[in-house]
C-alpha atoms as a PDB file:
ATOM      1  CA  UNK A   1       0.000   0.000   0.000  1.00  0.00           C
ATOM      2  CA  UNK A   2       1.322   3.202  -1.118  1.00  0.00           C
ATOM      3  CA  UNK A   3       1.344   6.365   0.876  1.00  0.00           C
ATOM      4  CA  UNK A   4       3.700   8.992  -0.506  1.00  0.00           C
ATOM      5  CA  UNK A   5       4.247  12.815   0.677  1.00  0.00           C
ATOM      6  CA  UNK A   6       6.205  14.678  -1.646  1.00  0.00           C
ATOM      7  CA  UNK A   7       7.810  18.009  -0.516  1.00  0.00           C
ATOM      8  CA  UNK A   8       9.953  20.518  -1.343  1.00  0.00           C
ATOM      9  CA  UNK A   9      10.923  23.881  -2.602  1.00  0.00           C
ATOM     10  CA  UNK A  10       8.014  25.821  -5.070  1.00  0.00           C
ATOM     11  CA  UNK A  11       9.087  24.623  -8.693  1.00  0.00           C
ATOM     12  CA  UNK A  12      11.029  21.544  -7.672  1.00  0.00           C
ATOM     13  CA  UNK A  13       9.087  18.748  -9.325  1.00  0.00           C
ATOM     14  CA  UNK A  14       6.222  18.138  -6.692  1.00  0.00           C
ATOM     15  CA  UNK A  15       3.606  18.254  -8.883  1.00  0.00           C
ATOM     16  CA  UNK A  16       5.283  16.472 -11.969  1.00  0.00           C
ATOM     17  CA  UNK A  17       5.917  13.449  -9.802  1.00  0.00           C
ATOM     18  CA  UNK A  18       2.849  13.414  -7.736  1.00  0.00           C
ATOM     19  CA  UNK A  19       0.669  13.100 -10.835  1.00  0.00           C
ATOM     20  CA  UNK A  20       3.753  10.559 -12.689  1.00  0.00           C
ATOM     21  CA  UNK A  21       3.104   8.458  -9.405  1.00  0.00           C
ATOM     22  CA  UNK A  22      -0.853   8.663  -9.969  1.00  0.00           C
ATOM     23  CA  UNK A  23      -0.390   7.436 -13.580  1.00  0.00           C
ATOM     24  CA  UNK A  24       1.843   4.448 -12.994  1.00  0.00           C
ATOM     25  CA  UNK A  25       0.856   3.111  -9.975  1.00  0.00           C
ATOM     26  CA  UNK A  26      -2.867   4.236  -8.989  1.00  0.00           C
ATOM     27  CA  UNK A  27      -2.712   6.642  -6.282  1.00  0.00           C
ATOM     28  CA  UNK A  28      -5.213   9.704  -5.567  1.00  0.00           C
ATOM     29  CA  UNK A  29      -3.848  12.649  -5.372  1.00  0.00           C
ATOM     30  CA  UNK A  30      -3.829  15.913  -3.018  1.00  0.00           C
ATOM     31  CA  UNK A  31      -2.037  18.848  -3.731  1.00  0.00           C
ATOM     32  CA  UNK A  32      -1.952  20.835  -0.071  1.00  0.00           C
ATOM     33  CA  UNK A  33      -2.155  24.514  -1.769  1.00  0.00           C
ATOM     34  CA  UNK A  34      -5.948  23.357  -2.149  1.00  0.00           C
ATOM     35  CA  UNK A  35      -6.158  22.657   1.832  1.00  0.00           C
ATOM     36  CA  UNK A  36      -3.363  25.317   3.046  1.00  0.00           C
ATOM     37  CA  UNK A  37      -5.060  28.539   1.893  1.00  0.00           C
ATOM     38  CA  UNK A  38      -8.361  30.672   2.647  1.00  0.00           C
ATOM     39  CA  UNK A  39     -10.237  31.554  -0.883  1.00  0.00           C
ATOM     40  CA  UNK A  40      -9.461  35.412   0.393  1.00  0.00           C
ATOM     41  CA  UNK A  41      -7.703  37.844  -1.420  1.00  0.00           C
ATOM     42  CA  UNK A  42      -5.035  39.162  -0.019  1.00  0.00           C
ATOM     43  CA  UNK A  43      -3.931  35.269   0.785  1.00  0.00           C
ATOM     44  CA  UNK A  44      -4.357  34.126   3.932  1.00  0.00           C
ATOM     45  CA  UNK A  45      -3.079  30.671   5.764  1.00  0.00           C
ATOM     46  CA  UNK A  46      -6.070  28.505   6.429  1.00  0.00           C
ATOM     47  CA  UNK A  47      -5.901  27.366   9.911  1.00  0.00           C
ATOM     48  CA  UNK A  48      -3.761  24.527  10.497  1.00  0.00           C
ATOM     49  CA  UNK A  49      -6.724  22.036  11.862  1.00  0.00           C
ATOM     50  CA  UNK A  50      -8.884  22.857   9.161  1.00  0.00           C
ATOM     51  CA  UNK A  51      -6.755  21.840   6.535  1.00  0.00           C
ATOM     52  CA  UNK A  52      -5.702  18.699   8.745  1.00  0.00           C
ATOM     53  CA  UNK A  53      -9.646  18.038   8.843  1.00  0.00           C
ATOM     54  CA  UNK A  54      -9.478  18.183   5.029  1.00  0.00           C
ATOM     55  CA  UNK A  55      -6.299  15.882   4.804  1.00  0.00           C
ATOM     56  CA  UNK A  56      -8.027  13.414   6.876  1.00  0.00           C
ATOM     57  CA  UNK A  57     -10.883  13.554   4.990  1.00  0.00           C
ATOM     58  CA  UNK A  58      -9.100  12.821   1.948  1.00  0.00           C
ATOM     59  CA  UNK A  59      -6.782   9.950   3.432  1.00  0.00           C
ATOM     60  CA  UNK A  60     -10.299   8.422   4.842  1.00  0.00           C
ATOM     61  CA  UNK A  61     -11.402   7.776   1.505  1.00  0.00           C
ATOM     62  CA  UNK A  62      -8.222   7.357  -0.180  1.00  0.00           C
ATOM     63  CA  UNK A  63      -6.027   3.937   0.708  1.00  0.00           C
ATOM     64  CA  UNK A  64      -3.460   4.351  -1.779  1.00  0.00           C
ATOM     65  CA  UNK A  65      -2.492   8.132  -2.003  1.00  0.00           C
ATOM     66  CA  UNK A  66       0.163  10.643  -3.079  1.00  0.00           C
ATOM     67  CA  UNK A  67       0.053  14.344  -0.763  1.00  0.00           C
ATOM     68  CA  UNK A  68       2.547  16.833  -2.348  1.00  0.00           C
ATOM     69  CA  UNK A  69       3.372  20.696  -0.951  1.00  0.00           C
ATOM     70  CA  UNK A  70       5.797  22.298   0.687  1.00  0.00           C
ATOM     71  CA  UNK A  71       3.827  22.514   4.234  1.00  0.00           C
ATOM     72  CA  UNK A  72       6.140  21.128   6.848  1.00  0.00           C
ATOM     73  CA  UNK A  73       3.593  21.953   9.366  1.00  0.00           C
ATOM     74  CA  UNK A  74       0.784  19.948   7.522  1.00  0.00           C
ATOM     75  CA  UNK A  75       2.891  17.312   6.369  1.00  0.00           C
ATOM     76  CA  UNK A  76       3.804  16.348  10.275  1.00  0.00           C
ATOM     77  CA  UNK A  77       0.239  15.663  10.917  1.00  0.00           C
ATOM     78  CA  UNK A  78       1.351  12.542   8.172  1.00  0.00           C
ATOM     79  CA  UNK A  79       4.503  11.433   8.897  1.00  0.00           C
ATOM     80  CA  UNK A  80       2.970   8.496  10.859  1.00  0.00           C
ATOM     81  CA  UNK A  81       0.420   7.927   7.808  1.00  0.00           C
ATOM     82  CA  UNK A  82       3.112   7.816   4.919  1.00  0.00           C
ATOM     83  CA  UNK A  83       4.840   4.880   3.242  1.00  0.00           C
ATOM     84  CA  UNK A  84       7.338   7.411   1.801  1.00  0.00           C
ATOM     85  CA  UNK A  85       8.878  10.829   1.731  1.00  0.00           C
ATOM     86  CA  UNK A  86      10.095  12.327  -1.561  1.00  0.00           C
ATOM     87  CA  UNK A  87      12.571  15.294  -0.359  1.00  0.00           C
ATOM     88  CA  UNK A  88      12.908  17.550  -3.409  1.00  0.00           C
ATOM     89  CA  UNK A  89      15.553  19.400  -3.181  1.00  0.00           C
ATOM     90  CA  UNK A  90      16.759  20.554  -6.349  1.00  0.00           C
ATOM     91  CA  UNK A  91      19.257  23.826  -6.620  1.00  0.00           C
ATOM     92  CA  UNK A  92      17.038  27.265  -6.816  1.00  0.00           C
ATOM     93  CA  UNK A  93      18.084  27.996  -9.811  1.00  0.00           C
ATOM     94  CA  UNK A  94      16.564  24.786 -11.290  1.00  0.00           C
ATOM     95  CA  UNK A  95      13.549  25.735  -9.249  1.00  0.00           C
ATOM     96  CA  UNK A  96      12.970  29.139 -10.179  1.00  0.00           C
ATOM     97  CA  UNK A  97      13.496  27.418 -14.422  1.00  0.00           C
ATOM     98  CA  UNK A  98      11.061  25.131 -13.756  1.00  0.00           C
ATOM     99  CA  UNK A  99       8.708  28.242 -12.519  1.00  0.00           C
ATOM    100  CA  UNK A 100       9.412  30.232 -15.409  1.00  0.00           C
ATOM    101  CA  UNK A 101       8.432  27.523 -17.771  1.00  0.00           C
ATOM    102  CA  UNK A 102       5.393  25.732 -16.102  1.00  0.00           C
ATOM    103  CA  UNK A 103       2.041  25.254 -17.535  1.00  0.00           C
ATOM    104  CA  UNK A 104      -1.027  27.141 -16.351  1.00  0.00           C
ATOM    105  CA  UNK A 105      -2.428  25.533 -12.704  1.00  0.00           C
ATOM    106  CA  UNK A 106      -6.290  26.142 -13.308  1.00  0.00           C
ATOM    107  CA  UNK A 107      -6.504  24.916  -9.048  1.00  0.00           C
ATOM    108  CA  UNK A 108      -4.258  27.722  -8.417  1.00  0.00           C
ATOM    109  CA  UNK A 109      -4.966  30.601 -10.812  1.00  0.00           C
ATOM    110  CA  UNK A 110      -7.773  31.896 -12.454  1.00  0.00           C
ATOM    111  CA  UNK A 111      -6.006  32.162 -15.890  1.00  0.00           C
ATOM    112  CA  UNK A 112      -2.343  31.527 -17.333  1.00  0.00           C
ATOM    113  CA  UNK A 113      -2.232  35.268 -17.280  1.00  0.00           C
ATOM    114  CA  UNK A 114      -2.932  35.751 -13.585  1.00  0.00           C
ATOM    115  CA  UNK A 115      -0.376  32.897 -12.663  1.00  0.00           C
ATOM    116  CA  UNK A 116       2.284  34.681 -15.288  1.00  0.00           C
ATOM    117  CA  UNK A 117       1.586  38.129 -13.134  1.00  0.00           C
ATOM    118  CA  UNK A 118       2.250  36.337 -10.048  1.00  0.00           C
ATOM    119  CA  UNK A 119       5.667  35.211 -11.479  1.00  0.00           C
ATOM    120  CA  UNK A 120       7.563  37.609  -9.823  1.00  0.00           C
ATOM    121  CA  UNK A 121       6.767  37.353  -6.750  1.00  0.00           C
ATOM    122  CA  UNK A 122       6.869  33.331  -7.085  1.00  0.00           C
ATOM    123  CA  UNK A 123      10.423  33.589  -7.881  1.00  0.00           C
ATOM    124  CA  UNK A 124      11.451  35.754  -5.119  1.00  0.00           C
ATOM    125  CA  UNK A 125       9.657  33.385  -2.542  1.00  0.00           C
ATOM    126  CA  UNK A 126      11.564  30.454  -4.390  1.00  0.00           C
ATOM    127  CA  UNK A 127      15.175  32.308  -4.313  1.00  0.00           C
ATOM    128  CA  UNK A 128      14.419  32.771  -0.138  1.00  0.00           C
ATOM    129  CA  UNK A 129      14.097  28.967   0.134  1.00  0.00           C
ATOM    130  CA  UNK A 130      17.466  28.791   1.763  1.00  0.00           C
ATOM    131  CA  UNK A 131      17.891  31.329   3.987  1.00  0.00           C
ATOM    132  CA  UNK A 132      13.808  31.601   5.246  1.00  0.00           C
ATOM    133  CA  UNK A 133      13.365  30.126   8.514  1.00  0.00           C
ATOM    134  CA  UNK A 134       9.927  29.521   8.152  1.00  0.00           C
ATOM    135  CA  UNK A 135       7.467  26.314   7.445  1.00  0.00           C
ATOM    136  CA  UNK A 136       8.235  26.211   3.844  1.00  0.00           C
ATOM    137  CA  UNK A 137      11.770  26.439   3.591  1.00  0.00           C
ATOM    138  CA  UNK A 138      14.711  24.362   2.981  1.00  0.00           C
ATOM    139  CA  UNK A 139      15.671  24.187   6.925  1.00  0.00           C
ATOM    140  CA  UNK A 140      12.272  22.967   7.911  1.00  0.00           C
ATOM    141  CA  UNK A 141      11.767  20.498   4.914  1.00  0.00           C
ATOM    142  CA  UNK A 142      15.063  18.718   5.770  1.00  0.00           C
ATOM    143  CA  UNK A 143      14.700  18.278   9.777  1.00  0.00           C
ATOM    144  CA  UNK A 144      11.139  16.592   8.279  1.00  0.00           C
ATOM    145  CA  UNK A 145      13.456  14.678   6.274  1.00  0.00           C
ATOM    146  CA  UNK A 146      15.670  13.673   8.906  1.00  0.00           C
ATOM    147  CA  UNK A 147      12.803  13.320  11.485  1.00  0.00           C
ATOM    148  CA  UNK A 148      11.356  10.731   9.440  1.00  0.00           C
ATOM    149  CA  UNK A 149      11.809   6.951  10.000  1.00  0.00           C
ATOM    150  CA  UNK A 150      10.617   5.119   7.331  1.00  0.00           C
ATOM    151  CA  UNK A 151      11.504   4.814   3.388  1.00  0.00           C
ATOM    152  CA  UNK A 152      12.857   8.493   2.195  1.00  0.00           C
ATOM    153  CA  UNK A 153      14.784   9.705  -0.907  1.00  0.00           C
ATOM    154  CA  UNK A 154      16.307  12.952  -2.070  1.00  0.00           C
ATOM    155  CA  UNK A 155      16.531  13.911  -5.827  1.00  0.00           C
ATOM    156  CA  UNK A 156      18.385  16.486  -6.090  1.00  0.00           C
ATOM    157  CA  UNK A 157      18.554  17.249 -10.335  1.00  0.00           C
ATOM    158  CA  UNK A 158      16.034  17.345 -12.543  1.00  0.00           C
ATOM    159  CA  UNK A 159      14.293  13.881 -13.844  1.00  0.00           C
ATOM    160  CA  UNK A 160      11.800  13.292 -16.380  1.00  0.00           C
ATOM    161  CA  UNK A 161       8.732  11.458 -14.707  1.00  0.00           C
ATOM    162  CA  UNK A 162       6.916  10.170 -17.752  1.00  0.00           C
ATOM    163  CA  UNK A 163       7.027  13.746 -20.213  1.00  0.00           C
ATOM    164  CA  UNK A 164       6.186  13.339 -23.291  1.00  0.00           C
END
């Protein structure tokens, strides 16, 4: 049985591999950026046991799952529910690429014009990965990574998971 959390840095592959893993081997899929934020404008954090009632609504109907995001705090509230962790942790520069050149995200934005707007600021937040000290950065993501007992890996360059 298959329970995979996938974290990381914004525009390092969660995604991609999240959905390559629902492909090949049958999982459902949750992407936490549908759990972790309030529909408010300006964004706000949603708060941290409502998205965990969300996540646990999902994993209740869901035996065989892939969770991707880069919420350390949300992603605790799994670490005794996961077969695996998938750390990665790609260079920022790869990240910030793979930002630049990724398709629209319909769940996220409300067009590929509104996501291209918000480039800017994406790529700042992803260039702060190392030296924020905060749930979503690189410090946080790899005392999860250490923290955690079971199966892990780390990729660390870019792979193709099933691209055409």
């Amino acid at each position: 049985m298959s329970r995979v959390l996938i974290f990381g840095n914004s525009g390092s592959g969660k995604s991609t591999l999240a959905k390559h893993l629902c492909k090949t081997q049958g999982l459902a899929h949750l992407d936490l950026d549908t759990l972790a934020w309030k529909p408010t404008l300006p964004t706000m954090r949603e708060a941290i046991e409502k998205s965990g009632q969300g996540i646990n609504a999902f994993i209740d109907k869901n035996s065989h799952w892939v969770i991707e995001g880069c919420y350390s705090d949300l992603l605790v509230l799994l670490q005794d529910k996961a077969t695996e962790i998938i750390y990665m942790n790609l260079p920022v520069s790869l990240c910030v690429e793979n930002a630049k050149n990724r398709p629209w995200e319909p769940h996220k934005y409300k067009s590929k014009q509104a996501q291209d707007d918000n480039l800017p600021m994406l790529i700042n937040w992803i260039e702060a990965y190392q030296s924020r000290v905060d749930t979503f950065s690189a410090s946080s993501h790899l005392k999860f990574y250490r923290d955690f007992k079971g199966d892990k890996r780390m990729i660390t360059i870019n792979q193709s998971f099933g691209k055409e």
